[in-house]
C-alpha atoms as a PDB file:
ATOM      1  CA  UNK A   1     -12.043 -14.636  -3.611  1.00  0.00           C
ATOM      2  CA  UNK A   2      -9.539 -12.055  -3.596  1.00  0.00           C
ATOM      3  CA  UNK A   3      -9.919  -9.241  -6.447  1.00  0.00           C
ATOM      4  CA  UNK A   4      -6.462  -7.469  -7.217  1.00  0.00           C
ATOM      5  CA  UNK A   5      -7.543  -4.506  -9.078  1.00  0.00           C
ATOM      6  CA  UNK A   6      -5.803  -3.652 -12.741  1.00  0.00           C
ATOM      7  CA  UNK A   7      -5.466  -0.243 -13.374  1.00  0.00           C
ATOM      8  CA  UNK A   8      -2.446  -0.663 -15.651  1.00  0.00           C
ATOM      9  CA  UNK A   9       0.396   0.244 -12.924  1.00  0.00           C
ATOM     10  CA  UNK A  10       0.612  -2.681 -10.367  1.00  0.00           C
ATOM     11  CA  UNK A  11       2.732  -5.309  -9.859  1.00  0.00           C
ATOM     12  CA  UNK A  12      -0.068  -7.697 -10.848  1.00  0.00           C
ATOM     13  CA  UNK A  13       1.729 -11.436 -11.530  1.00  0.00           C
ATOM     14  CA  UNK A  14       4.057 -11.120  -8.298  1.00  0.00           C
ATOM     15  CA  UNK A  15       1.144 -10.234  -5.981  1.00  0.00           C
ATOM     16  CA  UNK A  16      -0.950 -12.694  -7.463  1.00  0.00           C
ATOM     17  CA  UNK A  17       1.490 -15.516  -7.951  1.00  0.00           C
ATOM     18  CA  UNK A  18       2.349 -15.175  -4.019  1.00  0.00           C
ATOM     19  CA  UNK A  19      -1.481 -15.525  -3.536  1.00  0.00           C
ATOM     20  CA  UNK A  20      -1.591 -18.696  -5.548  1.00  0.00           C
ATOM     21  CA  UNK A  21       1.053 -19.859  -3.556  1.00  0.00           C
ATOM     22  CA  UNK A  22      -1.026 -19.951  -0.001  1.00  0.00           C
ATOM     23  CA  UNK A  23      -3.813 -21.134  -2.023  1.00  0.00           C
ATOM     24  CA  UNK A  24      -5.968 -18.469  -2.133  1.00  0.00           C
ATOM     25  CA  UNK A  25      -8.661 -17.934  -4.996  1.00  0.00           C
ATOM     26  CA  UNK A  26      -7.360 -14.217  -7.023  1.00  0.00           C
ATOM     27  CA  UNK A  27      -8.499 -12.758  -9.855  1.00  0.00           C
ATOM     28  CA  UNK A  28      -6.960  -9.334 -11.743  1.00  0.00           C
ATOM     29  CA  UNK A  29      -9.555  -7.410 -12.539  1.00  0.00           C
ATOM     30  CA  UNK A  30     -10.837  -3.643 -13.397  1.00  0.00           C
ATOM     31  CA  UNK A  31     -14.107  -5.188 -13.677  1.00  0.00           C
ATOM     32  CA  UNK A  32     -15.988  -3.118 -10.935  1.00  0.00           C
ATOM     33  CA  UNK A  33     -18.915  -5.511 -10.301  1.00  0.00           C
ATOM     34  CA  UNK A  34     -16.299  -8.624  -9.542  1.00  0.00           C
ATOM     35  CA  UNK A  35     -14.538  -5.890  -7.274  1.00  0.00           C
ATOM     36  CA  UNK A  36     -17.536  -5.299  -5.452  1.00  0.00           C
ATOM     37  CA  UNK A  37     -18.449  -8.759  -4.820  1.00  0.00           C
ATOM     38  CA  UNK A  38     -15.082  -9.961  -4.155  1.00  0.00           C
ATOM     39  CA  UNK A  39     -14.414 -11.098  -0.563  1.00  0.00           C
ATOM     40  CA  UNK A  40     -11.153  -8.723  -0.112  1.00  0.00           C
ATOM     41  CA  UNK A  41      -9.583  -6.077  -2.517  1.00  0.00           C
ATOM     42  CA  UNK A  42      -5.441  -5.394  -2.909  1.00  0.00           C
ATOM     43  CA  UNK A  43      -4.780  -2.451  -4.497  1.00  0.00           C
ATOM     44  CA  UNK A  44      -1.034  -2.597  -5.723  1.00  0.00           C
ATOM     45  CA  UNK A  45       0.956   0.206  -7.643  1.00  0.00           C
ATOM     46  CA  UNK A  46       4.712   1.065  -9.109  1.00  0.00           C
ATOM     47  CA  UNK A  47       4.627   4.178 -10.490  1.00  0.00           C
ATOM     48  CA  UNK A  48       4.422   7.699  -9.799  1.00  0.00           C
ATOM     49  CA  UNK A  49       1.529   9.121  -7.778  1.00  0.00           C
ATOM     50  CA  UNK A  50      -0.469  11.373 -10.262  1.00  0.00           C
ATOM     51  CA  UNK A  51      -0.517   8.876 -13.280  1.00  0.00           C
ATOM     52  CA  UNK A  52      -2.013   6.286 -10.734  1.00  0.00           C
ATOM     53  CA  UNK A  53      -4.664   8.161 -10.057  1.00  0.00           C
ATOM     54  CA  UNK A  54      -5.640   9.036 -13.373  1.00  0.00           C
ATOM     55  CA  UNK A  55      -5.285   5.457 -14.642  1.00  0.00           C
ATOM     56  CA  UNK A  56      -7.456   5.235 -11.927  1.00  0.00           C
ATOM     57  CA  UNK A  57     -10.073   7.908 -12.608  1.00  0.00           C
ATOM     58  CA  UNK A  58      -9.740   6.466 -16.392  1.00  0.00           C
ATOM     59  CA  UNK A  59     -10.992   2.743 -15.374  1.00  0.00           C
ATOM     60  CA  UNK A  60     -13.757   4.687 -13.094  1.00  0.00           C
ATOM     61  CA  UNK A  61     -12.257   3.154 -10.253  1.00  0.00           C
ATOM     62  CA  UNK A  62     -11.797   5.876  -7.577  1.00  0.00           C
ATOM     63  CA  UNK A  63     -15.387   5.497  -6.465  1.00  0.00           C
ATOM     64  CA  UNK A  64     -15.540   1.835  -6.654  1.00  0.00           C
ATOM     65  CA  UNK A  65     -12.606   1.660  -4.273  1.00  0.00           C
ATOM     66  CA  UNK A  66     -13.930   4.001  -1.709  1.00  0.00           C
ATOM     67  CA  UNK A  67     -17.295   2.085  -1.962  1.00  0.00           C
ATOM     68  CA  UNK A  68     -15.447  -1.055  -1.052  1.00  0.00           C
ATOM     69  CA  UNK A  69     -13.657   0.089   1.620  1.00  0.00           C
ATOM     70  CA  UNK A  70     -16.964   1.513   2.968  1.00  0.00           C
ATOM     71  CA  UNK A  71     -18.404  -1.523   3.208  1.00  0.00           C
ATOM     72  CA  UNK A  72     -15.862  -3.410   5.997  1.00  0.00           C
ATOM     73  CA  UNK A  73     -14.351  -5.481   3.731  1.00  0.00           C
ATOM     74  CA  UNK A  74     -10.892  -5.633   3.934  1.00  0.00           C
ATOM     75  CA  UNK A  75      -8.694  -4.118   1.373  1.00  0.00           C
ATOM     76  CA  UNK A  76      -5.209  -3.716   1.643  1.00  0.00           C
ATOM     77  CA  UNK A  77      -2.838  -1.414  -0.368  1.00  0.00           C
ATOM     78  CA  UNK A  78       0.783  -2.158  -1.676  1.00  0.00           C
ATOM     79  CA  UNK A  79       3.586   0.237  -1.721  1.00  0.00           C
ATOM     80  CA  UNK A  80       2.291   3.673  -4.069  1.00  0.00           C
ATOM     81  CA  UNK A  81      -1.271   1.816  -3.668  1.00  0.00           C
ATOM     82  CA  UNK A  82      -0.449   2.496  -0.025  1.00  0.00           C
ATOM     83  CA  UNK A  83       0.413   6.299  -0.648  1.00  0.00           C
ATOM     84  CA  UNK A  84      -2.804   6.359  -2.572  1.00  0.00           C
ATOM     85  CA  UNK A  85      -4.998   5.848   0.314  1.00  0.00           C
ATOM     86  CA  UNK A  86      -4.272   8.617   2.033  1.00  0.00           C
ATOM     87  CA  UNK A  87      -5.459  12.212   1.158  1.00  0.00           C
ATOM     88  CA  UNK A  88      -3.151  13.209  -1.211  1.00  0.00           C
ATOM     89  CA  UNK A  89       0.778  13.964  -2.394  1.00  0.00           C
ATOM     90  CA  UNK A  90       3.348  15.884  -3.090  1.00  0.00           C
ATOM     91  CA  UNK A  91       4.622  13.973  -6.106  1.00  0.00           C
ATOM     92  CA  UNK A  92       4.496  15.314  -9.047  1.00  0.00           C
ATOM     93  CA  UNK A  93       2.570  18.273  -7.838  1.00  0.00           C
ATOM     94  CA  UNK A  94       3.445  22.021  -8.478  1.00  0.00           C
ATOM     95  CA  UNK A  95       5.070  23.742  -5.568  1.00  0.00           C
ATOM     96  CA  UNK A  96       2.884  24.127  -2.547  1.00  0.00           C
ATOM     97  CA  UNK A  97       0.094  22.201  -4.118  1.00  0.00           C
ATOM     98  CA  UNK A  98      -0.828  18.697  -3.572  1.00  0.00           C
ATOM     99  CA  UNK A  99      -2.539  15.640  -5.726  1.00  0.00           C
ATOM    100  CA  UNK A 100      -5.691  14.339  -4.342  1.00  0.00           C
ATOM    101  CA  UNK A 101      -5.642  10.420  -3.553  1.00  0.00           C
ATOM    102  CA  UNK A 102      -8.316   8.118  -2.310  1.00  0.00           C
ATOM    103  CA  UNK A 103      -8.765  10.143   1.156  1.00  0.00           C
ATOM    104  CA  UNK A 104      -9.528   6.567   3.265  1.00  0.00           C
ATOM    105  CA  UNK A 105      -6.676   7.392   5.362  1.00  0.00           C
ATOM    106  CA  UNK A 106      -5.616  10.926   6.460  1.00  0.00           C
ATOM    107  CA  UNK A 107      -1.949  11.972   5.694  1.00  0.00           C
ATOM    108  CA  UNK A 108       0.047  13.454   2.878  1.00  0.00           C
ATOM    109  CA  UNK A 109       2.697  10.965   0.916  1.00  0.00           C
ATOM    110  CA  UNK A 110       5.865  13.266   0.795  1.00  0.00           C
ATOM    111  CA  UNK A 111       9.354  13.756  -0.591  1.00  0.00           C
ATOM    112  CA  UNK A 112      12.346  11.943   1.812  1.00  0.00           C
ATOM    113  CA  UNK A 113      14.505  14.890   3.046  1.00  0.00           C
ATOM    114  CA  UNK A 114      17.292  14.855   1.354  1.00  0.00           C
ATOM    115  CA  UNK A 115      19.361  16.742   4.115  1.00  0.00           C
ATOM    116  CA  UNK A 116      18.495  12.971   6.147  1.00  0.00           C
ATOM    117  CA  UNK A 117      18.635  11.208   3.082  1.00  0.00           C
ATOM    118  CA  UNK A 118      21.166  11.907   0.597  1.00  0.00           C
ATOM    119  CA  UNK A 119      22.930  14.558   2.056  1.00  0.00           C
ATOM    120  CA  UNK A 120      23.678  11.304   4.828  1.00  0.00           C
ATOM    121  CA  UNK A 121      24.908   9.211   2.192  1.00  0.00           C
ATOM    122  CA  UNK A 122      21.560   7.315   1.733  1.00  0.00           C
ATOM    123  CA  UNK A 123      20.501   7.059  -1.702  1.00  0.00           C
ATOM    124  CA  UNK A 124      16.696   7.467  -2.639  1.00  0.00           C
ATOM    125  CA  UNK A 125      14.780   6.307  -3.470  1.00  0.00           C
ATOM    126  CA  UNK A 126      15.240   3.063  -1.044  1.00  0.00           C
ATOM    127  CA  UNK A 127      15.374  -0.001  -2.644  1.00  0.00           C
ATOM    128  CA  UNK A 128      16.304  -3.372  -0.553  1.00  0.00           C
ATOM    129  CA  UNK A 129      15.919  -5.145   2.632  1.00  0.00           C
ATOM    130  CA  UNK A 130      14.814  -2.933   5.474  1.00  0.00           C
ATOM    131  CA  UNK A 131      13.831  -4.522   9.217  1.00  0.00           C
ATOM    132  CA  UNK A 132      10.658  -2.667  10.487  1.00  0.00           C
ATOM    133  CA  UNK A 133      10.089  -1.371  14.000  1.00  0.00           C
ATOM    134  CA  UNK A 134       7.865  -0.534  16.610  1.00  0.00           C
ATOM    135  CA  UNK A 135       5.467  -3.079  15.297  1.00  0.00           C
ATOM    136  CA  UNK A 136       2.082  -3.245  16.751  1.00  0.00           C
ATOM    137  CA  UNK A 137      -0.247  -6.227  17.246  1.00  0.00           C
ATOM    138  CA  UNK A 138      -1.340  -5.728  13.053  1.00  0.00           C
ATOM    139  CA  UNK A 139      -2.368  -8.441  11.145  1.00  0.00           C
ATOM    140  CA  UNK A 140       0.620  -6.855   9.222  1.00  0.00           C
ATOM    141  CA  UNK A 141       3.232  -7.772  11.915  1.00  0.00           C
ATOM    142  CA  UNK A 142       6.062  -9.024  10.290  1.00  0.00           C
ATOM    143  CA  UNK A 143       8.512  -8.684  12.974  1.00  0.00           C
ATOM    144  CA  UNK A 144      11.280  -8.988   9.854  1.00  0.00           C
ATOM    145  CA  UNK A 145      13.366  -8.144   7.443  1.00  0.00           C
ATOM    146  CA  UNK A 146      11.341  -6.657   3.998  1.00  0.00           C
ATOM    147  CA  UNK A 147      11.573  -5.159   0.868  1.00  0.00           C
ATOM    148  CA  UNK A 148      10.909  -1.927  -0.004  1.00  0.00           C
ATOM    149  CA  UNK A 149      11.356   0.305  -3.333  1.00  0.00           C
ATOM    150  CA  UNK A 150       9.848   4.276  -2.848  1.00  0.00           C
ATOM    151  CA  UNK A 151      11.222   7.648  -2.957  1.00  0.00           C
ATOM    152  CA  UNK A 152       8.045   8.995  -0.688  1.00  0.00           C
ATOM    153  CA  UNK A 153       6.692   7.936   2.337  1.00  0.00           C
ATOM    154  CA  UNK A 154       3.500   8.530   4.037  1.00  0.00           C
ATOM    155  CA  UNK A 155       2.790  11.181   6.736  1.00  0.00           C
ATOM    156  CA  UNK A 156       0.197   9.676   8.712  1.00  0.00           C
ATOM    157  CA  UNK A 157      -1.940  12.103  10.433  1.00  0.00           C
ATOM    158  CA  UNK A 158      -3.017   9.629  13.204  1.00  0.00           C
ATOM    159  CA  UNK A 159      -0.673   7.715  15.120  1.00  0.00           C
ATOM    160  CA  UNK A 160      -3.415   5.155  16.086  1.00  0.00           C
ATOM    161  CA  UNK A 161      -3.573   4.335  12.220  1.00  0.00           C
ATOM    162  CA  UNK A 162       0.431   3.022  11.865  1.00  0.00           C
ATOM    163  CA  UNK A 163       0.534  -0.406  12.413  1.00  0.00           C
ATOM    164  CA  UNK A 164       4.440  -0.466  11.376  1.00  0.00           C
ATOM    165  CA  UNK A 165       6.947   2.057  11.258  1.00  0.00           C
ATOM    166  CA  UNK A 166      10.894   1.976   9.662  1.00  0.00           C
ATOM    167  CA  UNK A 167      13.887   3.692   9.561  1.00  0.00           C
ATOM    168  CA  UNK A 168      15.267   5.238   6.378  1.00  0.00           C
ATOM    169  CA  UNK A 169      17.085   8.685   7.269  1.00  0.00           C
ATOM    170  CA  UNK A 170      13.389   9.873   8.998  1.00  0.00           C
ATOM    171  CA  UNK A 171      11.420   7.317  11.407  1.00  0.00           C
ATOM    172  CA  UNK A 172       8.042   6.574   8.971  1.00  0.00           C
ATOM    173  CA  UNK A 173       4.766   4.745   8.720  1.00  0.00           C
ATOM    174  CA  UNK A 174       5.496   1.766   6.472  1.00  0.00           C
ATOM    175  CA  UNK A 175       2.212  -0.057   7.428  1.00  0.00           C
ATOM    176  CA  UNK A 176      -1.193   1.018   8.050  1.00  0.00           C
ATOM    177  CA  UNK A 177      -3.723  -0.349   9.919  1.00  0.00           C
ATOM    178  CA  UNK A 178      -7.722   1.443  10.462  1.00  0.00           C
ATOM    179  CA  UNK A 179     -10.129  -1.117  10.979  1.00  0.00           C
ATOM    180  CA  UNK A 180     -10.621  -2.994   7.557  1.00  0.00           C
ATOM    181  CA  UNK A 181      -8.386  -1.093   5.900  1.00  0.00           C
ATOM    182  CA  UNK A 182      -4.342  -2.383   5.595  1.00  0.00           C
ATOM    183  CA  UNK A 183      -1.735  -0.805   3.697  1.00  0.00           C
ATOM    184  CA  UNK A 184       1.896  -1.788   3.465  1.00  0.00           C
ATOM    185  CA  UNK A 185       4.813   0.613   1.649  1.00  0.00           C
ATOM    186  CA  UNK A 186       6.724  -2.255   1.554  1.00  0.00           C
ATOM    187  CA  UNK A 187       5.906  -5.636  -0.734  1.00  0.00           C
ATOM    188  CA  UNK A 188       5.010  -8.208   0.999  1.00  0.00           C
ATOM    189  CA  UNK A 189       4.666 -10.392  -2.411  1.00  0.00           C
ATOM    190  CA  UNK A 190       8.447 -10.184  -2.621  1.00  0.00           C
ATOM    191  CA  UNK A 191       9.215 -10.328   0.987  1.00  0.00           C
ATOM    192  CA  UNK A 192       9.888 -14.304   1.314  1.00  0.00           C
ATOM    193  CA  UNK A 193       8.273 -15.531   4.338  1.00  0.00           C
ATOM    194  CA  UNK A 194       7.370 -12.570   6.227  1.00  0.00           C
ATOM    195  CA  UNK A 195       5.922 -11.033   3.410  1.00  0.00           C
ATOM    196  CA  UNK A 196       3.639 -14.526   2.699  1.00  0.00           C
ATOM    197  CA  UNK A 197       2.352 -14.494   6.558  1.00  0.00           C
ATOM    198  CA  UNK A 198       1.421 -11.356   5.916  1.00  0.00           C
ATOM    199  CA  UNK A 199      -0.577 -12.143   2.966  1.00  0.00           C
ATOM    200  CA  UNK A 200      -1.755 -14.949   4.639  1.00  0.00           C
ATOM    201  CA  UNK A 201      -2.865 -12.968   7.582  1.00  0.00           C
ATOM    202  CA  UNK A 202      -5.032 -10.469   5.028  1.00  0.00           C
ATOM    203  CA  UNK A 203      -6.931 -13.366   3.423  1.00  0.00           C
ATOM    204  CA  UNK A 204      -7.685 -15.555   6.501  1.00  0.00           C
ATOM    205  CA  UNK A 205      -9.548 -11.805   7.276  1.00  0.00           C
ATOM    206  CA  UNK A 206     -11.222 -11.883   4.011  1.00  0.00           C
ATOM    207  CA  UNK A 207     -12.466 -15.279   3.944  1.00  0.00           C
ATOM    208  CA  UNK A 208     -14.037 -15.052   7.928  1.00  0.00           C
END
């Protein structure tokens, strides 16, 4: 079984409706002993970086999370879930501070430029079709078109951990790979075929 947790700011029917669709067990939860004994863990998120990890400090979650992805189980992270696996962000923090995240993968989530953004005539935050590149041999490999909606990105401190990069004024990680932990800053749920493989891919790991 698949657990997609509910901390009030995901896009909860679409991932789990595309899950349904391969046939694959899912249940929505914030329950944290059905987390723990689930079989993999997506973490989704639409929002804005601080209230996301409040909602999920609120639902004690932060530690359950972390404890999960401890234990080699795979869990994967969807668009801001994938910006909050990594240390922190720059969203929605004062100047020259930072808000902690989930810390499972090093990096900072940061602002686009704007002098390679809009200043270039590209609007942000990106919101459409985008073809990734320099694709490794991920599960995530979705050597495709797929659909993204962010105004950050992730700064990856370790190249080793990008399983997917894409092109969007600045060359960034969109897809993170580090052993049992996945991350995507795209959505595969709404990514048609490439996007299902993907899924596919994480819960064929989850159910060895």
């Amino acid at each position: 079984m698949i657990a997609i947790v509910d901390y009030g700011m995901g896009n909860l029917a679409s991932v789990s409706k595309a899950l349904i669709y391969i046939k694959e067990e899912v249940i929505i939860t914030n329950d944290k002993d059905v987390i723990r004994n689930a079989d993999g863990l997506i973490v989704p998120g639409v929002g804005a970086y601080g209230p996301a990890m409040e909602a999920l400090k609120a639902h004690d979650l932060v530690d359950c999370i972390r404890e999960f992805a401890a234990s080699g189980k795979p869990v994967l992270g969807i668009c801001l879930g994938m910006q909050l696996f990594l240390d922190a962000s720059e969203e929605g923090a004062p100047e020259g501070e930072l808000i902690e995240g989930l810390g499972l993968i090093p990096g900072v989530c940061r602002k686009f430029p704007s002098d390679k953004t809009v200043d270039q005539g590209l609007k942000v935050p990106q919101m459409g079709w985008n073809k990734l590149v320099d694709v490794s041999g991920s599960i995530l490999k979705a050597d495709d078109y797929v659909y993204f909606v962010h105004s950050f990105y992730c700064d990856v401190n370790d190249s080793s951990d990008v399983a997917a990069y894409a092109e969007y004024g600045i060359k960034y990680p969109c897809a993170i790979e580090r052993n049992n932990i996945f991350a995507t800053q795209f959505h595969p749920e709404k990514s048609g075929v490439a996007g299902l493989h993907i899924l596919e891919k994480f819960a064929r790991r989850a159910n060895k």
